[in-house]
Protein backbone atom coordinates (compact mmCIF):
# COMPACT_ATOMS: atom_id res chain seq x y z
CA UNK A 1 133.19 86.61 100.60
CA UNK A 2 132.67 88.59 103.89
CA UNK A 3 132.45 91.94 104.72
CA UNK A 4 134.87 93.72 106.59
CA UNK A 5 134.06 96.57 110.03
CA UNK A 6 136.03 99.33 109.98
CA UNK A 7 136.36 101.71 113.08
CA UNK A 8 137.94 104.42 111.80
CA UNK A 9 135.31 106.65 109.79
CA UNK A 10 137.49 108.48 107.61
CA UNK A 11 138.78 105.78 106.54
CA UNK A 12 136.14 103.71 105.83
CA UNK A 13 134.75 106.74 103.44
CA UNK A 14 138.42 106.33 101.62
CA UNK A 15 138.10 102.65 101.04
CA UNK A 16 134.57 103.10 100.44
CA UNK A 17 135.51 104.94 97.09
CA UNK A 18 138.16 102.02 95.96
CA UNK A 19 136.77 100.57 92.40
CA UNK A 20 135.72 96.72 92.48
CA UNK A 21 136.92 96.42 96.49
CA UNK A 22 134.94 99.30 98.19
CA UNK A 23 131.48 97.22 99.05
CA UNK A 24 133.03 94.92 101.28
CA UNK A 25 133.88 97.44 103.91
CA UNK A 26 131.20 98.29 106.13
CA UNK A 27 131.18 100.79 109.32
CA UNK A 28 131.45 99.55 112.68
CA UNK A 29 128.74 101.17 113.77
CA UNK A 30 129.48 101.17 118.15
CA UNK A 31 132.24 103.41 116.76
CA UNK A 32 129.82 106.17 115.98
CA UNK A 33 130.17 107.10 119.67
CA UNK A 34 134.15 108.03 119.07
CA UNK A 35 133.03 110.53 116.05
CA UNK A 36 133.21 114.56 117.25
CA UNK A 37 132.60 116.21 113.61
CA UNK A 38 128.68 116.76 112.97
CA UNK A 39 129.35 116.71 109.37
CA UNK A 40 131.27 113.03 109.92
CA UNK A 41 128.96 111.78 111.86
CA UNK A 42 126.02 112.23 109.55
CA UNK A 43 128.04 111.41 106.73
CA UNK A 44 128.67 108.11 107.76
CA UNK A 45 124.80 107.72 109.25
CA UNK A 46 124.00 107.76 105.67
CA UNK A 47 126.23 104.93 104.77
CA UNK A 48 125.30 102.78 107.13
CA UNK A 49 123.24 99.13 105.35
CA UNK A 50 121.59 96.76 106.86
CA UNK A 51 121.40 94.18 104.03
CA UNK A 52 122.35 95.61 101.04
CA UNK A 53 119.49 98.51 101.58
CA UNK A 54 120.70 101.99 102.52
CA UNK A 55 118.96 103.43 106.03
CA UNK A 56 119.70 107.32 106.55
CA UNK A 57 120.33 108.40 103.31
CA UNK A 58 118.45 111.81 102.86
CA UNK A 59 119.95 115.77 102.45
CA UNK A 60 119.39 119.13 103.76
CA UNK A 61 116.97 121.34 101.49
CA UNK A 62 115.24 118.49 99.80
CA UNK A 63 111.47 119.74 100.33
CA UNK A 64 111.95 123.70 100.26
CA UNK A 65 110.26 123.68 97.07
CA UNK A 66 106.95 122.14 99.19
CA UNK A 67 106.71 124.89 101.99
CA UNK A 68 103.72 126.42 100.33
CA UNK A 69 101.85 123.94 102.17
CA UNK A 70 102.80 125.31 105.83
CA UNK A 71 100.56 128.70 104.31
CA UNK A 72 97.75 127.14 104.79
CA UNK A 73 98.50 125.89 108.46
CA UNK A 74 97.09 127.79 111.64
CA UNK A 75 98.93 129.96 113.33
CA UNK A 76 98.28 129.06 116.92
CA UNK A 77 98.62 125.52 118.61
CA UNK A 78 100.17 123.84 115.92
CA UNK A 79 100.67 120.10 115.83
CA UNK A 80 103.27 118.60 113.15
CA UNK A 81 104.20 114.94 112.89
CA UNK A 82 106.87 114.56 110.21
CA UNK A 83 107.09 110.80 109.71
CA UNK A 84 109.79 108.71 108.57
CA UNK A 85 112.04 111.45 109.58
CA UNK A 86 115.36 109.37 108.13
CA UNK A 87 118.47 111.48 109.87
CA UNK A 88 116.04 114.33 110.71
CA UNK A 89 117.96 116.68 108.76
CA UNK A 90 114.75 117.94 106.62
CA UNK A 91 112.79 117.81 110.19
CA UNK A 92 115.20 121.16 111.25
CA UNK A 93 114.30 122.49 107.60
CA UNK A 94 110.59 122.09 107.97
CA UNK A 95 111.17 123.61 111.97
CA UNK A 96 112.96 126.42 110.52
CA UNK A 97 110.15 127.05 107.93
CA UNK A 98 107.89 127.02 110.83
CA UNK A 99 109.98 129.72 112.21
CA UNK A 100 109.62 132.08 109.51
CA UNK A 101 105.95 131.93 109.21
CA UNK A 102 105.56 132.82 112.79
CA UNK A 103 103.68 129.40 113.32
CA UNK A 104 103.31 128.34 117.24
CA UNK A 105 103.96 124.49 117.11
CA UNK A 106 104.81 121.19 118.59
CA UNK A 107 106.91 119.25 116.23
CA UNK A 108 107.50 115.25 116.93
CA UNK A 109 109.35 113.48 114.35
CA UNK A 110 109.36 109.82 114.40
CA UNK A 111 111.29 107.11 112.43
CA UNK A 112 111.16 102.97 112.63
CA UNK A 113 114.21 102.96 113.48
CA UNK A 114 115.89 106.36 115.58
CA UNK A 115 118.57 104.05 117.28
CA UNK A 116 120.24 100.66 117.64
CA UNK A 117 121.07 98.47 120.76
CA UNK A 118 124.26 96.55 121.25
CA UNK A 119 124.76 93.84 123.54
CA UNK A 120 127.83 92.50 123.73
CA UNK A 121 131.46 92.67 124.56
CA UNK A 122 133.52 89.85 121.78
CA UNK A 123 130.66 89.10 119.68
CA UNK A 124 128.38 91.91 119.37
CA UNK A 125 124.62 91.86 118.26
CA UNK A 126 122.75 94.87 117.10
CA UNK A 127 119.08 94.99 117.51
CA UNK A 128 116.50 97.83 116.32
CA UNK A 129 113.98 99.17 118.07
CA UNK A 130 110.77 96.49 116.89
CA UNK A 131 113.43 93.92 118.54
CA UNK A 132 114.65 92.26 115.59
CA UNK A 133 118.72 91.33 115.40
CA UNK A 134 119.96 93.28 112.67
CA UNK A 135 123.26 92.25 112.50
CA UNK A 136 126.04 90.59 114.44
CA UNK A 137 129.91 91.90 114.95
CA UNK A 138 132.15 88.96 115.27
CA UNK A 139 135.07 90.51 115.89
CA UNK A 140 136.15 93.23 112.61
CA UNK A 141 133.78 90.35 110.29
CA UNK A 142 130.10 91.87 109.80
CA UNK A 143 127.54 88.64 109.86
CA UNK A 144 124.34 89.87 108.45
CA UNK A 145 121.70 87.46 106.87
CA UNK A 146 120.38 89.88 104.43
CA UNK A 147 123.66 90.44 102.61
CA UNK A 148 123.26 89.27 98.67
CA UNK A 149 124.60 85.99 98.38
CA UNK A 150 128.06 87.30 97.24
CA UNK A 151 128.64 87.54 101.11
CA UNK A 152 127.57 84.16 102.08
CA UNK A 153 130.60 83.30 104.38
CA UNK A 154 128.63 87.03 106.49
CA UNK A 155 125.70 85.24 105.83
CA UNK A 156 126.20 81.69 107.06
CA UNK A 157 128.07 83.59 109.95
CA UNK A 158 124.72 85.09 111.04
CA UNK A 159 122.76 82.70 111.24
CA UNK A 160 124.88 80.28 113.32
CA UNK A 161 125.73 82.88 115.85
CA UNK A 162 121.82 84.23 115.60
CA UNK A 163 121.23 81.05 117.49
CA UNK A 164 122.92 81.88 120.71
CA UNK A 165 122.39 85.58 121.03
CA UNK A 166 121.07 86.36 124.23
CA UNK A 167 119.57 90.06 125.43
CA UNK A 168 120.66 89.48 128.66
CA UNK A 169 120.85 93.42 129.39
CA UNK A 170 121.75 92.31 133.26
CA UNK A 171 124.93 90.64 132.30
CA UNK A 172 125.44 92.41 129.09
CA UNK A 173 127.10 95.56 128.65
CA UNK A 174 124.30 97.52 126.49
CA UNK A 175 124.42 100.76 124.03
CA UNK A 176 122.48 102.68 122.74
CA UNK A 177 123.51 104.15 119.32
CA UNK A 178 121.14 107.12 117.80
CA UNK A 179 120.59 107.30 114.16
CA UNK A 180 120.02 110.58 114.30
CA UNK A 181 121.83 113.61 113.04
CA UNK A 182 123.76 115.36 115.53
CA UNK A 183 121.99 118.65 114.84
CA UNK A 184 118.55 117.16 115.53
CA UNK A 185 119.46 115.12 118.25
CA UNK A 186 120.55 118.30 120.59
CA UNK A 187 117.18 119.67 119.63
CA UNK A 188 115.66 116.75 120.85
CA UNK A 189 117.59 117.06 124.04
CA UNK A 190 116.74 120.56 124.23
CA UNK A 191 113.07 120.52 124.06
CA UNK A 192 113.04 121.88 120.38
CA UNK A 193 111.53 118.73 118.81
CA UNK A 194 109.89 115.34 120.26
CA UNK A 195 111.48 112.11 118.87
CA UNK A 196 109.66 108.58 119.11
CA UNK A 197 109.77 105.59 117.24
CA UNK A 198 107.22 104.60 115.39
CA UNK A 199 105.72 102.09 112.54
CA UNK A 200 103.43 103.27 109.96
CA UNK A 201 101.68 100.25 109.92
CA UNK A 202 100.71 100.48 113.51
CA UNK A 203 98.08 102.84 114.63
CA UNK A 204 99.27 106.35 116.42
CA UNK A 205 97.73 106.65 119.38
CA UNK A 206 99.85 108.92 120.77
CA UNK A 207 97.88 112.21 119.14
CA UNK A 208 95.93 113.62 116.62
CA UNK A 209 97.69 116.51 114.34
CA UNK A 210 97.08 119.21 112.54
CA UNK A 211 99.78 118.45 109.75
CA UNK A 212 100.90 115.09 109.19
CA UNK A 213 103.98 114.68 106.58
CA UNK A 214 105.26 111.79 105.11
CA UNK A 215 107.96 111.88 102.35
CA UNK A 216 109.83 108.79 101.11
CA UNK A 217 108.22 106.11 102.84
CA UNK A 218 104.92 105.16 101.20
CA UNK A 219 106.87 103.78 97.67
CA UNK A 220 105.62 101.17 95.87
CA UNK A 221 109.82 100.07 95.46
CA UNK A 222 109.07 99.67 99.05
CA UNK A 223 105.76 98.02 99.88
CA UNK A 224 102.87 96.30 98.29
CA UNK A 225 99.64 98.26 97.34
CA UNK A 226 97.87 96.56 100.10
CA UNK A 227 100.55 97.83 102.77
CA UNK A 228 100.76 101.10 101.23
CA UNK A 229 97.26 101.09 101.56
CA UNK A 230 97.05 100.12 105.21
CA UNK A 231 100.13 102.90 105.85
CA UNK A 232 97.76 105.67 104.56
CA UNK A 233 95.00 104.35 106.62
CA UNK A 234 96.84 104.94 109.99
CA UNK A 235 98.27 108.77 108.90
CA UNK A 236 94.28 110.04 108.01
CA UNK A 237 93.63 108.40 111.22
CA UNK A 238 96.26 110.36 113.25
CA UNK A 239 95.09 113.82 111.16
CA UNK A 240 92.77 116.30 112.61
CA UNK A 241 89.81 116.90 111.48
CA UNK A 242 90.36 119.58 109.58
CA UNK A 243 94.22 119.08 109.11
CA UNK A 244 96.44 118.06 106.26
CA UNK A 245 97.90 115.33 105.58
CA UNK A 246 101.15 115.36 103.22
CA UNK A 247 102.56 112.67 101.18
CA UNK A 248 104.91 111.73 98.79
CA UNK A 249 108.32 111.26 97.03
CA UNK A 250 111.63 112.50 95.58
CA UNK A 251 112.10 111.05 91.83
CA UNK A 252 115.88 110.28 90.71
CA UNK A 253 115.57 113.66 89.12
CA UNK A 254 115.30 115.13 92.41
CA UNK A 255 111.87 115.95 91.70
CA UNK A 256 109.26 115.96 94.92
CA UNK A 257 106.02 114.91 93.39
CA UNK A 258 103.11 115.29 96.27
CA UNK A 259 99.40 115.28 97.32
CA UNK A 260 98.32 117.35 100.23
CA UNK A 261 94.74 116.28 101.54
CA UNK A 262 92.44 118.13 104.20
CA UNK A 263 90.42 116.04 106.02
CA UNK A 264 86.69 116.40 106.13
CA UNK A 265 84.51 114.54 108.99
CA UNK A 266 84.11 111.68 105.93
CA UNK A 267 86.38 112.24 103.40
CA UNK A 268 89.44 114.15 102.22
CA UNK A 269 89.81 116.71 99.78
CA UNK A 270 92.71 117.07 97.38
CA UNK A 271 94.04 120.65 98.29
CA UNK A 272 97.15 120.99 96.39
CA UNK A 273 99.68 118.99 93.97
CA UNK A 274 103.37 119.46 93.34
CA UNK A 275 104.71 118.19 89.66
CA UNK A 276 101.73 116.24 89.37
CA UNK A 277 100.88 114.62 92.56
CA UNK A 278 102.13 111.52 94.82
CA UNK A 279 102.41 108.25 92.72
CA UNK A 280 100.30 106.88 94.80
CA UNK A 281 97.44 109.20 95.07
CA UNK A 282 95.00 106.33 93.31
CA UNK A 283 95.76 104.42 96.67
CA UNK A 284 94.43 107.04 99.15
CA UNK A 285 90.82 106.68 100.05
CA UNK A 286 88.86 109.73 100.34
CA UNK A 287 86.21 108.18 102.12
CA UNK A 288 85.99 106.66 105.32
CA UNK A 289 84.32 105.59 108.00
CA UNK A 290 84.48 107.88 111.24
């Protein structure tokens, strides 16, 4: 089987919904640009697959119930790095909680992936921002090598034409496609928030903050213990001394079970736990080296 590109967004959510046929349509994503309608637009964001793994997927109002935590902020000269931002759509909810506590603050979200680049004009590639080809339009036919194996024909496709992609961007005609909710990406364009890309398993040495928050990324349906491990490292790294660090998940229940730390000159100290605590609070050293 292959999997089919569809331009049109409303349609693609119709077909989407068909029983037994509906998972071998897939967006074309270049046509993101065409889309006018916020709500569309991160509708279909949260659709978008690369593989068979969902990217965007996240809602507004997920973390209210975790604001408690902002209490115990300062007031003044406030530095906030919400990581793995997803869409960004919880970033605005966490700025606007900001807001009502009267907190003065510099908010940078950052994601691994905040947009994609396509080269191409007939056969289009799509690379992310580490530089690795995601996937590969050949004409409406999506070619994507980590497709299950029901889509080999998409598969096979991708890794013949993977062999003569060039990122020529001289003789190429390039885009740049933001994964990013409409909403947050005018407040990025106004000032409002700071956007950068960023992996967790790479050091930040960008800045140190006083709140660092990280929801839905650490999972062990995700990562190893050893990564997850190594992940953890780098965010008590980028905290304050002094400062919190946040982390987490949402259960299927829609349950946010998290650890909030404050970091000491060699260790952190648990400060607070919602239904229970992060699943993997055993995995978080509180001691280090300094």
């Amino acid at each position: 089987m292959i999997k089919i590109l569809i331009k049109n967004p409303k349609r693609f959510i119709r077909l989407r919904k068909v029983f037994l046929i509906g998972r071998i349509f897939s967006f074309h994503t270049p046509s993101l640009k065409d889309i006018k309608d916020d709500s569309l637009y991160a509708d279909i964001i949260a659709k978008l697959r690369y593989g068979d793994a969902t990217g965007k997927d996240t809602r507004v109002g997920r973390f209210d119930d975790l604001d408690k935590v902002l209490d115990l902020l300062p007031d003044q000269g406030l530095l906030v790095h919400d990581v793995g931002c997803s869409s960004g759509v919880t970033s605005l909810d966490l700025m606007r909680m900001l807001n009502l506590k009267n907190k003065k603050y510099t908010l940078t979200i950052s994601d691994r992936f905040l947009e994609l680049f396509v080269f191409g004009e007939g056969v289009k590639y799509l690379y992310d921002s580490d530089e690795n080809l995601r996937q590969i339009y050949f004409g409406r036919v999506l070619c994507d090598g980590q497709l299950s194996r029901v889509f080999f024909l998409s598969r096979v496709l991708f890794r013949v034409l993977s062999k003569v992609s060039r990122r020529d961007v001289q003789s190429k005609i390039v885009k740049n496609i933001s994964l990013l909710d409409p909403k947050v990406q005018r407040c990025i364009n106004s000032g409002e928030l700071n956007a950068k890309s960023y992996n967790i398993f790479n050091r930040d040495d960008d800045n140190r903050y006083d709140f660092v928050r990280c929801m839905n990324l650490l999972n062990r349906s995700y990562f190893s213990d050893d990564q997850i491990k190594i992940g953890v490292a780098n965010l008590i790294e980028a905290t304050k001394h002094k400062g919190y660090l946040q982390i987490g998940r949402t259960d299927i229940h829609g349950v946010n079970k998290v650890s909030v730390f404050q970091k000491e000159k060699r260790e952190l100290s648990l400060v607070l736990q919602f239904n229970g605590g992060a699943e993997i609070e055993d995995l978080v050293e509180r001691k280090f080296l300094v």
